[in-house]
N, C-alpha and C. Protein backbone atom coordinates (compact mmCIF):
# COMPACT_ATOMS: atom_id res chain seq x y z
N UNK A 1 0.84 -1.19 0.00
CA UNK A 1 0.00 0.00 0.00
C UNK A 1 0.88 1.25 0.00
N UNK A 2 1.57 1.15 1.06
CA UNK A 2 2.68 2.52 1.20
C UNK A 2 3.51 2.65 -0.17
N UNK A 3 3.88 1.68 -0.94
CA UNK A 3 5.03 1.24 -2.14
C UNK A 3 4.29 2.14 -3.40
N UNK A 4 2.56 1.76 -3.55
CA UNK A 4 1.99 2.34 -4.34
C UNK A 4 1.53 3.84 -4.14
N UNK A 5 1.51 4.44 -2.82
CA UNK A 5 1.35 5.29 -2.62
C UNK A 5 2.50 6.68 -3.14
N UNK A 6 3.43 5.92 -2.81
CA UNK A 6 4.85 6.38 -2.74
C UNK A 6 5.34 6.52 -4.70
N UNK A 7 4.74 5.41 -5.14
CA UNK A 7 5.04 5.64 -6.42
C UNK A 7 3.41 6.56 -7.33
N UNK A 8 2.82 7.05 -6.86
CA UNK A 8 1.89 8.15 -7.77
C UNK A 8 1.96 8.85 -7.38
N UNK A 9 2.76 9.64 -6.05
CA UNK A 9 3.71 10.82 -5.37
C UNK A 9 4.27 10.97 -6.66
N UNK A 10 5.70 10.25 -6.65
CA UNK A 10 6.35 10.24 -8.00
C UNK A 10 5.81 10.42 -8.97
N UNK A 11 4.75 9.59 -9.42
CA UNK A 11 4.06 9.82 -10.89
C UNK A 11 3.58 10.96 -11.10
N UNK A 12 2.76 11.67 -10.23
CA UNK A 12 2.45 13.00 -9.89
C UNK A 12 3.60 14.46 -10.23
N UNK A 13 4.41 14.43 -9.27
CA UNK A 13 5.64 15.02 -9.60
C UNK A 13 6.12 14.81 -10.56
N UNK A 14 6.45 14.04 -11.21
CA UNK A 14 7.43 13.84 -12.58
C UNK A 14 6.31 14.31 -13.52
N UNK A 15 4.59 14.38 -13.52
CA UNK A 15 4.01 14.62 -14.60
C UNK A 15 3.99 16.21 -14.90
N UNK A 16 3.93 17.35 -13.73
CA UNK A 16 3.61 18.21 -13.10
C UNK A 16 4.84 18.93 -13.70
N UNK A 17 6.21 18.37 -13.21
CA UNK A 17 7.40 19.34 -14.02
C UNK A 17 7.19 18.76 -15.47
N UNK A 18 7.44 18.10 -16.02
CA UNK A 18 6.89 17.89 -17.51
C UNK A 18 5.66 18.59 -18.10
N UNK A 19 5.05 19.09 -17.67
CA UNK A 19 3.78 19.61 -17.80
C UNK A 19 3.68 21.23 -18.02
N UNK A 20 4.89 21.75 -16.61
CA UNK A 20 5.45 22.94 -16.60
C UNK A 20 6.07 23.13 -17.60
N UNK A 21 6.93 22.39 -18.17
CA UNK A 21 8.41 22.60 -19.17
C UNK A 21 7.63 23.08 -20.85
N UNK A 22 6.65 21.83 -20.59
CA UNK A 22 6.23 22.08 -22.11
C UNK A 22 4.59 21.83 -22.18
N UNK A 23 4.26 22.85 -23.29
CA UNK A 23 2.66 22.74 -22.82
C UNK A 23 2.33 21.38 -23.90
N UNK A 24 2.00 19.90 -22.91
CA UNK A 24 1.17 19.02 -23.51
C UNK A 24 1.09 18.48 -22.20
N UNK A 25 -0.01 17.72 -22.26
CA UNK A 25 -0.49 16.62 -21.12
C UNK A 25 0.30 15.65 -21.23
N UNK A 26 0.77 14.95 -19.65
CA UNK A 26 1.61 13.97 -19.60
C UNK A 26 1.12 13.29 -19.01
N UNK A 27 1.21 11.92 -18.95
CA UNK A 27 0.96 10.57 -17.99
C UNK A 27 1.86 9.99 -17.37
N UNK A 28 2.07 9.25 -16.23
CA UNK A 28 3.04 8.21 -16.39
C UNK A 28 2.38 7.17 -15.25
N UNK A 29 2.05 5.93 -16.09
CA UNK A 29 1.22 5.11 -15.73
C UNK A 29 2.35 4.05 -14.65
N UNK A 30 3.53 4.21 -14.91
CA UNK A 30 4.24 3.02 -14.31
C UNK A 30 5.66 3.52 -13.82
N UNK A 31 6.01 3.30 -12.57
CA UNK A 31 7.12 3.93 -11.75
C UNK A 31 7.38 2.39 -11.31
N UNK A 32 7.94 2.02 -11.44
CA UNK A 32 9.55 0.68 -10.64
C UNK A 32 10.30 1.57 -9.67
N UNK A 33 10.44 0.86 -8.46
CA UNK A 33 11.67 1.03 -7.93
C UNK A 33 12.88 -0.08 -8.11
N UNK A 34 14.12 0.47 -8.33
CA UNK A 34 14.89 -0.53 -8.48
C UNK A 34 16.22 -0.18 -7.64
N UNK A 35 16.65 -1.10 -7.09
CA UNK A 35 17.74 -1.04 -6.24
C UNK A 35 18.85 -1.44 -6.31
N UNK A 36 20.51 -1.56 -7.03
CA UNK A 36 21.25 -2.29 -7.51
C UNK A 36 22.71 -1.97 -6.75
N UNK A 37 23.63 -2.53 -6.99
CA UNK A 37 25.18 -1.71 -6.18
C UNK A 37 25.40 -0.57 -7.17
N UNK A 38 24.52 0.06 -8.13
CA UNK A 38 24.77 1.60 -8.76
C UNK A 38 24.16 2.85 -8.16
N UNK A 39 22.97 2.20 -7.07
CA UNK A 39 22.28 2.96 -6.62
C UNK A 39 20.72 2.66 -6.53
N UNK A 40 20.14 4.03 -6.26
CA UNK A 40 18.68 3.60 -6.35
C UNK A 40 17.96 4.32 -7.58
N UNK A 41 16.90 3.80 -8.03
CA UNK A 41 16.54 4.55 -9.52
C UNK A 41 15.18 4.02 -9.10
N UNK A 42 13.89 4.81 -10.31
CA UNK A 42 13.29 4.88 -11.03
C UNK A 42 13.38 4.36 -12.37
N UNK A 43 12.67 3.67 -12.83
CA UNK A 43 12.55 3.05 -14.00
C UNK A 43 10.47 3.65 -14.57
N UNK A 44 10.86 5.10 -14.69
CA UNK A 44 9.53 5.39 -15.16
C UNK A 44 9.13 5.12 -16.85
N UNK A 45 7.80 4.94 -16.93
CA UNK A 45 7.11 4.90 -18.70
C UNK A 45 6.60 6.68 -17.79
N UNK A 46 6.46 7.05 -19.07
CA UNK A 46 5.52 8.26 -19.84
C UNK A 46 4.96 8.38 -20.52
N UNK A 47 4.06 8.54 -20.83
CA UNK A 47 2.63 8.91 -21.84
C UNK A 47 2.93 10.75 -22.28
N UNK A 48 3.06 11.22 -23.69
CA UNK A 48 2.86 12.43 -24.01
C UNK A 48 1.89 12.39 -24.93
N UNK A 49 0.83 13.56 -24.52
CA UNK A 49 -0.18 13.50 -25.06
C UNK A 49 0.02 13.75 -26.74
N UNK A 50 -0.58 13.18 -27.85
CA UNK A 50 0.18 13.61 -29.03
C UNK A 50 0.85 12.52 -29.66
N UNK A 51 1.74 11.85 -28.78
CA UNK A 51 3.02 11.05 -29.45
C UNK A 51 2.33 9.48 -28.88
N UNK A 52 2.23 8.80 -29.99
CA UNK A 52 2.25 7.29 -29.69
C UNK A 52 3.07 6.11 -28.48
N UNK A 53 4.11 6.15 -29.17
CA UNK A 53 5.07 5.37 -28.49
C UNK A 53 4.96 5.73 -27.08
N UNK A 54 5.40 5.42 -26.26
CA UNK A 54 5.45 5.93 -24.61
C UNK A 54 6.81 6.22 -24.51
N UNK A 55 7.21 6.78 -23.64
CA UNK A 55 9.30 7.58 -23.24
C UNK A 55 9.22 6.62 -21.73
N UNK A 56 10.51 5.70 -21.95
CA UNK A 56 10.74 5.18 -20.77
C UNK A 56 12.16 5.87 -20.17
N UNK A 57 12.15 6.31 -19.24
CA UNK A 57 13.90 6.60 -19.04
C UNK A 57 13.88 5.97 -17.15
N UNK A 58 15.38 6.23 -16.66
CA UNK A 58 15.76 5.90 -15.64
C UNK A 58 16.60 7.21 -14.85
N UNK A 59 16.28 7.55 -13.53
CA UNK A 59 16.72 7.98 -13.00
C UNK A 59 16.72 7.50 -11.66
N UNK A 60 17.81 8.67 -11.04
CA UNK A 60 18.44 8.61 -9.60
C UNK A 60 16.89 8.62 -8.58
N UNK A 61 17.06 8.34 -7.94
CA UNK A 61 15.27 8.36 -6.78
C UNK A 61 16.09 9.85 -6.43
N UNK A 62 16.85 10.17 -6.47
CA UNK A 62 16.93 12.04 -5.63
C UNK A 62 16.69 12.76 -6.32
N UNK A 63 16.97 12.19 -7.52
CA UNK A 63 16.37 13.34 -8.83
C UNK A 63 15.47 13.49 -9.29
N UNK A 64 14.47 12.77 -8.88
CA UNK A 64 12.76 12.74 -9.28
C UNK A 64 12.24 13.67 -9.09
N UNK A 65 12.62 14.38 -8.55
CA UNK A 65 11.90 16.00 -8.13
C UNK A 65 12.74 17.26 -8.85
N UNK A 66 13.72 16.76 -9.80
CA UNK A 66 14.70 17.93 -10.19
C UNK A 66 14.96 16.85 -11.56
N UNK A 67 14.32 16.91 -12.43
CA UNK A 67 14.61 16.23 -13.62
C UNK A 67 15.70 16.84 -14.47
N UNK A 68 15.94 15.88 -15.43
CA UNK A 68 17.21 17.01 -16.05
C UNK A 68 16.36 17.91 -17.54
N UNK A 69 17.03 18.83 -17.62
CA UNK A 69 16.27 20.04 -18.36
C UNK A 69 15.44 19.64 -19.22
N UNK A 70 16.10 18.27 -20.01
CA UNK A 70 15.64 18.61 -21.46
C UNK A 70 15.13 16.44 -21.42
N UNK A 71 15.05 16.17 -20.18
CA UNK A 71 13.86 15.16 -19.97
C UNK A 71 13.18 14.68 -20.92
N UNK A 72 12.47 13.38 -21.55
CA UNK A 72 11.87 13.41 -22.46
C UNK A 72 11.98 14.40 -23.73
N UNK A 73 11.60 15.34 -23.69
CA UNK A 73 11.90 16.25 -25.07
C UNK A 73 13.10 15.55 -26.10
N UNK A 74 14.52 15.41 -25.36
CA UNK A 74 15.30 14.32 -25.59
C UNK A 74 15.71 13.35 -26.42
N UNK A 75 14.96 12.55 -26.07
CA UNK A 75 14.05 10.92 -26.52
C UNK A 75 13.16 11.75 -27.60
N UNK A 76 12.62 12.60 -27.85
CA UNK A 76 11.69 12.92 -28.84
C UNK A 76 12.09 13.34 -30.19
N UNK A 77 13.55 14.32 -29.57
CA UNK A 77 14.29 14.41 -30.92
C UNK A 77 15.17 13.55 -31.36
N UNK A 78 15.60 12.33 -30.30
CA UNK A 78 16.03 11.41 -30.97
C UNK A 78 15.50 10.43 -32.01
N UNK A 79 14.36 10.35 -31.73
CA UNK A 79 12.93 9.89 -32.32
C UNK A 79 13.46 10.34 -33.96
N UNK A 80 13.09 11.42 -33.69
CA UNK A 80 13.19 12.58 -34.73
C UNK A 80 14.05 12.46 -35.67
N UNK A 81 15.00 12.54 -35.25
CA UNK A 81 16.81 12.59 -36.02
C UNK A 81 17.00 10.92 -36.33
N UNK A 82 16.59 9.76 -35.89
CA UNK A 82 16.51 9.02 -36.10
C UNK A 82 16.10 8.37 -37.45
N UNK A 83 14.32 8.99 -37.58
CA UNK A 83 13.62 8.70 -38.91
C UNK A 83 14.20 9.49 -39.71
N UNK A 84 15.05 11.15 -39.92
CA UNK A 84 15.53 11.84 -41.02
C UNK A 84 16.57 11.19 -41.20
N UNK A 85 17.62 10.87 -40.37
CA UNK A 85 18.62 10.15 -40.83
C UNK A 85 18.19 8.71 -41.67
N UNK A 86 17.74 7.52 -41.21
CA UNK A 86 17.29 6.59 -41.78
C UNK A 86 16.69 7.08 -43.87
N UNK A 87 15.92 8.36 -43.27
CA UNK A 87 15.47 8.53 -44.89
C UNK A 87 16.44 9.18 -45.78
N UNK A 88 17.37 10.02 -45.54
CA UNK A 88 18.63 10.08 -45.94
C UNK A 88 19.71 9.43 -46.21
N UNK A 89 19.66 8.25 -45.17
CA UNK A 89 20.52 7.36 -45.82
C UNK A 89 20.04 6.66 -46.86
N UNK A 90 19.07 6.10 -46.72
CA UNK A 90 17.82 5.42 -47.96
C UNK A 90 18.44 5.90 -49.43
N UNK A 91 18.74 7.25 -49.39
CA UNK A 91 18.93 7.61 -50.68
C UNK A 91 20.48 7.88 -51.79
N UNK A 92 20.85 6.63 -50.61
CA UNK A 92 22.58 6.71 -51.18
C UNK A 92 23.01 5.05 -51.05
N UNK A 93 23.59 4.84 -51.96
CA UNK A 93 23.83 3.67 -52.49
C UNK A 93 24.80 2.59 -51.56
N UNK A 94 24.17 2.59 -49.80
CA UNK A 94 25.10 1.89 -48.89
C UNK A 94 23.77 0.54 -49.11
N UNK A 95 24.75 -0.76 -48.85
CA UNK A 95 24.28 -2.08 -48.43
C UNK A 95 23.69 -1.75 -46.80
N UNK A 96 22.82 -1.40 -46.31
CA UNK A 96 22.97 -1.67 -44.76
C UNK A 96 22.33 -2.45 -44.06
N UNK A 97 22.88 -2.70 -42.62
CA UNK A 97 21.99 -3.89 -41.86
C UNK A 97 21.58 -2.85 -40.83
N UNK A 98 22.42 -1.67 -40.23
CA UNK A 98 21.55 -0.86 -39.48
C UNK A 98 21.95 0.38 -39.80
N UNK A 99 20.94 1.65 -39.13
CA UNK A 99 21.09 2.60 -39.26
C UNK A 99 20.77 3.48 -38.00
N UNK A 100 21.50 3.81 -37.53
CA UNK A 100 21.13 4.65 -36.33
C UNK A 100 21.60 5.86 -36.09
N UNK A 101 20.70 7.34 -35.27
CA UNK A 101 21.06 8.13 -35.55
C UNK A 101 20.95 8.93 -34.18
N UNK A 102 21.52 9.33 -33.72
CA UNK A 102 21.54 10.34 -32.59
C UNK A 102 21.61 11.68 -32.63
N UNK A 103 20.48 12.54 -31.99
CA UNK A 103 20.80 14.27 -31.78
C UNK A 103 20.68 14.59 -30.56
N UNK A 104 21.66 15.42 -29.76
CA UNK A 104 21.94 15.87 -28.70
C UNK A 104 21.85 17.24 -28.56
N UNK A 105 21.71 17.97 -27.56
CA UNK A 105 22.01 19.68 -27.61
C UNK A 105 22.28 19.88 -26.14
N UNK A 106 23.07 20.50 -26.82
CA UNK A 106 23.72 21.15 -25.47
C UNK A 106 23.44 22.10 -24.35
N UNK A 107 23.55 21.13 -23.33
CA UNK A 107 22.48 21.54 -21.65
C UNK A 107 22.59 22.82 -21.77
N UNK A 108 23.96 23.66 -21.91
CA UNK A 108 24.36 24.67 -21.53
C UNK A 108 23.31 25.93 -22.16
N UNK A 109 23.03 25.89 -23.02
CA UNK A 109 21.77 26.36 -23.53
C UNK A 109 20.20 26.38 -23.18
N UNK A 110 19.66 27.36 -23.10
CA UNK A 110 18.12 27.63 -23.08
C UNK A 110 17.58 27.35 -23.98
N UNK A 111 17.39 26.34 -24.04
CA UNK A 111 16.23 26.25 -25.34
C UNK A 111 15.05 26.11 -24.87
N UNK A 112 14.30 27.29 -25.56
CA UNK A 112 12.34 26.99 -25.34
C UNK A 112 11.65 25.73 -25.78
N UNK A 113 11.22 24.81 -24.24
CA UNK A 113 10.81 23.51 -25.29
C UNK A 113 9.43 23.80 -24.76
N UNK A 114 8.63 24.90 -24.50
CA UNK A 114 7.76 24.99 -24.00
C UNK A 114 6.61 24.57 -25.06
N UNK A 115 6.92 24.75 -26.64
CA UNK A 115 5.47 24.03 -27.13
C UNK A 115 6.31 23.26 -28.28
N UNK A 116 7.24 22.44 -27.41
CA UNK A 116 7.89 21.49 -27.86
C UNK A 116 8.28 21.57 -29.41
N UNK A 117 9.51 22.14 -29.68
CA UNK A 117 10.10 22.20 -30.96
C UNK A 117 10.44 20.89 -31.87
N UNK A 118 10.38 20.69 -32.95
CA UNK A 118 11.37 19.98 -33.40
C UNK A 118 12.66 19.73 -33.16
N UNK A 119 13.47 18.97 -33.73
CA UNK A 119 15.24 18.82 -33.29
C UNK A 119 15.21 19.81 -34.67
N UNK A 120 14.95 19.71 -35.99
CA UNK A 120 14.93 20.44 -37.28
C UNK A 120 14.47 21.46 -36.74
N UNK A 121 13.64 22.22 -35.92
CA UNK A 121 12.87 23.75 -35.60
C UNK A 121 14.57 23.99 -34.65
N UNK A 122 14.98 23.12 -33.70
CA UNK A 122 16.01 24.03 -33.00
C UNK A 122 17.15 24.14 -33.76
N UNK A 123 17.34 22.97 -34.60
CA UNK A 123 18.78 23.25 -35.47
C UNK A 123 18.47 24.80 -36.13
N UNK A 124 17.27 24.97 -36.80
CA UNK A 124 16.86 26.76 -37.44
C UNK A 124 16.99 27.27 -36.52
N UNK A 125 16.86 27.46 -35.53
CA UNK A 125 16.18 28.80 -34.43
C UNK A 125 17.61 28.95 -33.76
N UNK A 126 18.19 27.94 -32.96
CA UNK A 126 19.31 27.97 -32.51
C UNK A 126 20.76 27.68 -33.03
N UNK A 127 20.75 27.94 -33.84
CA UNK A 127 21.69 27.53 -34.52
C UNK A 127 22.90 26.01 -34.61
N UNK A 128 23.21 25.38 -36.07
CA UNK A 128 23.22 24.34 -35.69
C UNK A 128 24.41 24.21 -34.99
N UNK A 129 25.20 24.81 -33.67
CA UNK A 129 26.26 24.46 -32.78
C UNK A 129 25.74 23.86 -31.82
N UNK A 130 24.32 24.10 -31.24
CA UNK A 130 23.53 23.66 -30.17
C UNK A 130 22.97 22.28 -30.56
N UNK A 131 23.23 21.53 -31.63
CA UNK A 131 23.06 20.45 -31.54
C UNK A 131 24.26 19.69 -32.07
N UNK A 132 24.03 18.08 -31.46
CA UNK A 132 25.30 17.29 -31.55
C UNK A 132 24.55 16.26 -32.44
N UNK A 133 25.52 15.66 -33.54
CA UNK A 133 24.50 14.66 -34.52
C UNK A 133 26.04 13.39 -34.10
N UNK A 134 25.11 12.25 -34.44
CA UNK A 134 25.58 10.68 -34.15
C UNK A 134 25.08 10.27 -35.13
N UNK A 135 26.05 9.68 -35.96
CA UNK A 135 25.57 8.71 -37.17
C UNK A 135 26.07 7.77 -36.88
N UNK A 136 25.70 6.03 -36.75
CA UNK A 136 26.12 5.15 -37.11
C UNK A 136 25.65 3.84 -38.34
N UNK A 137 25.98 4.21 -39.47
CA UNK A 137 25.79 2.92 -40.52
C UNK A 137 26.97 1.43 -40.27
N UNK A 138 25.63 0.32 -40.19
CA UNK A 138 26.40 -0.66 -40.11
C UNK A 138 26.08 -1.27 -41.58
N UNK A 139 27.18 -1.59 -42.19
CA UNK A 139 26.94 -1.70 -44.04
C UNK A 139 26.82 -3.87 -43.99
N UNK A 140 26.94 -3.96 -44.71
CA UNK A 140 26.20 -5.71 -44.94
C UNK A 140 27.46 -6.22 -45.62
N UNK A 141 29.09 -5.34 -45.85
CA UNK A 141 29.85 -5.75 -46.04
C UNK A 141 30.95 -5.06 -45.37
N UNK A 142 32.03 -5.62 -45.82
CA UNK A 142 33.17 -5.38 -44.91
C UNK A 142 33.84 -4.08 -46.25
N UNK A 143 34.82 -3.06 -45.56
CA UNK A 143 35.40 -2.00 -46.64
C UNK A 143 36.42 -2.54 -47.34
N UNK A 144 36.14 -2.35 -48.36
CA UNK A 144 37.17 -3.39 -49.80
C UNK A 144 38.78 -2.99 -49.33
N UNK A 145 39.00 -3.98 -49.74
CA UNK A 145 40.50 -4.15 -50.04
C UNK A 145 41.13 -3.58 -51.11
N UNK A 146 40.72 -3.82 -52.32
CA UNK A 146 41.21 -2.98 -53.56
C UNK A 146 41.32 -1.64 -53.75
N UNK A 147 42.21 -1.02 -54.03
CA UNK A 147 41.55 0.32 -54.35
C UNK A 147 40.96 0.71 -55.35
N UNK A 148 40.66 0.22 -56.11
CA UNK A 148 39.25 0.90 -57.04
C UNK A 148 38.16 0.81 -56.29
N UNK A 149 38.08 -0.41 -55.68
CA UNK A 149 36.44 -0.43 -55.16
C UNK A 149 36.94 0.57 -53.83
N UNK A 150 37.77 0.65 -52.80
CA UNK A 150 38.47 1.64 -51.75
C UNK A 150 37.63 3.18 -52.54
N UNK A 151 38.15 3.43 -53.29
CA UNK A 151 37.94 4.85 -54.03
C UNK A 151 35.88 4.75 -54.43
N UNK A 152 35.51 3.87 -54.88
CA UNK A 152 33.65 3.68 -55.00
C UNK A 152 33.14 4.07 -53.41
N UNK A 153 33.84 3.01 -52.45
CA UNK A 153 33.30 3.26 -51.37
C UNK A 153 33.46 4.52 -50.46
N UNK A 154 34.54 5.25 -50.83
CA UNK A 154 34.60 6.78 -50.08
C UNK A 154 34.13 7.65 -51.01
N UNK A 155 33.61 7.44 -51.99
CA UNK A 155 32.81 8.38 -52.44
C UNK A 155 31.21 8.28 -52.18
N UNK A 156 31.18 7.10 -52.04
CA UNK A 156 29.67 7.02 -51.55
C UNK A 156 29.66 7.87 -49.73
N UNK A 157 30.62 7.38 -49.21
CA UNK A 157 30.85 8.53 -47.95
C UNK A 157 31.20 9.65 -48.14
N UNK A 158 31.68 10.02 -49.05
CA UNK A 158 31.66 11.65 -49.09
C UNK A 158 29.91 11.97 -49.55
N UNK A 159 29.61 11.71 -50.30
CA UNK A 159 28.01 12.07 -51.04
C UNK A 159 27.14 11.88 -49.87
N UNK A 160 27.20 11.05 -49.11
CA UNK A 160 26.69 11.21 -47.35
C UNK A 160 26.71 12.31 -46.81
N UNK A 161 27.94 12.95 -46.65
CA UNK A 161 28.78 13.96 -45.60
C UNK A 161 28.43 15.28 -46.92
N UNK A 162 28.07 15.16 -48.26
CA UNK A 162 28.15 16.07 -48.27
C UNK A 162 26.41 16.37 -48.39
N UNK A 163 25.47 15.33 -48.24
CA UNK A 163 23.79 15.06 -47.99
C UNK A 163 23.72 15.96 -46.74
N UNK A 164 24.81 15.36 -45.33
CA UNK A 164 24.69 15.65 -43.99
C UNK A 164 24.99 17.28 -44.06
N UNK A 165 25.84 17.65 -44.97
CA UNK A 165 26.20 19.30 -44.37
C UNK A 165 24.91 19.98 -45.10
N UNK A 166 24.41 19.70 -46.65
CA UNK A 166 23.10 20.66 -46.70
C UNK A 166 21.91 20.13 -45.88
N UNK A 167 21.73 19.31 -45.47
CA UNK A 167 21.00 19.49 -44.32
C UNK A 167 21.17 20.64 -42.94
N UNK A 168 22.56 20.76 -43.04
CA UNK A 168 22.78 21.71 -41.64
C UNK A 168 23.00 20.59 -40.69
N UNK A 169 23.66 19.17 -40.88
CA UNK A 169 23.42 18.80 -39.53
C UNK A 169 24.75 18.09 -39.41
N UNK A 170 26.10 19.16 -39.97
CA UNK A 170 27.39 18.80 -39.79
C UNK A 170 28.10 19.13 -39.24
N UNK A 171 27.58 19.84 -37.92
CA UNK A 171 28.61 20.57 -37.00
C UNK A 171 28.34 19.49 -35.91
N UNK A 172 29.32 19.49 -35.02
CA UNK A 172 29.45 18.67 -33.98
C UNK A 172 29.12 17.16 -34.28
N UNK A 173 29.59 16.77 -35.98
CA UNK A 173 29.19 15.52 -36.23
C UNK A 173 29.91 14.30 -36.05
N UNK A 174 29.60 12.90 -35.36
CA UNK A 174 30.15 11.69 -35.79
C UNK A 174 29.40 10.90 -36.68
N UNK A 175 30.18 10.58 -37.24
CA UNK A 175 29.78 9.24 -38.30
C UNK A 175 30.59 8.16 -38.06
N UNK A 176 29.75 6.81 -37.69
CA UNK A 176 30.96 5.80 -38.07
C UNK A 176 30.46 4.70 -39.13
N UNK A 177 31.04 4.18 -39.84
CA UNK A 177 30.55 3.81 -40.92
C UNK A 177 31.50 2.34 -40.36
């Protein structure tokens, strides 16, 4: 009784600053406590009103009341940067088995996520230094040995890198191919 009580305290609080940060309705139907030799955590789901999928993340139990800035929002533009990357790569002549894509921005910054931007609306508005891009293509072969085919295959990586800079999303970039 006390365990469940104790966890819609939490659910409560964590919906309430999410709620503040950015105007949409939040849920979070399910709080875990978990206890390990790393510490103590939260293992919350979230519901944002709007977005399908649910945002699961993990935090410290001290930090449940002091989330970190950019909380969920996060996970949303990773979401985000995820499907543009995937459709960008689509259109260049790699074999792949995966594609994954990461965008980050940097805490140090204010960014208004109050009616929740795009990762593409903050790369415009804030310019693209405030965000960090992660590319990783895993290709369905290994990088040739020869150099003729050596020379096919870095040009298909340059025509990438040079897809990634008119996009705007080549500053603070990794790629690993």
């Amino acid at each position: 009784m006390y365990s469940a009580h104790k966890e819609n305290q939490v659910a409560k609080m964590i919906e309430k600053q999410l709620e503040d940060r950015m105007n949409r309705d939040f849920h979070v139907p399910n709080v875990d406590e978990i206890s390990n030799g790393g510490g103590e955590y939260y293992y919350i789901t979230t519901e944002m009103k709007g977005i399908k999928e649910p945002f699961k993340m993990q935090i410290f139990k001290q930090a449940a009341d002091n989330l970190p800035r950019y909380a969920i929002i996060q996970e949303l533009w990773t979401r985000q940067y995820d499907k543009e990357v995937k459709e960008m790569v689509e259109k260049h002549p790699f074999k792949v088995k995966r594609v994954e894509g990461n965008a980050g921005v940097d805490n140090e910054k204010n960014i208004d996520i109050h009616d929740i931007p795009t990762i593409e609306e903050v790369r415009k508005e804030y310019e693209k230094e405030v965000v960090y891009d992660e590319i990783t293509l895993d290709t369905d072969y290994r990088y040739p040995i020869d150099s003729n085919s050596q020379e096919k295959e870095d040009q298909k990586i340059f025509d990438l890198l040079e897809d990634i800079k008119g996009r705007d999303m080549d500053n603070n970039l990794s790629l690993t191919v």
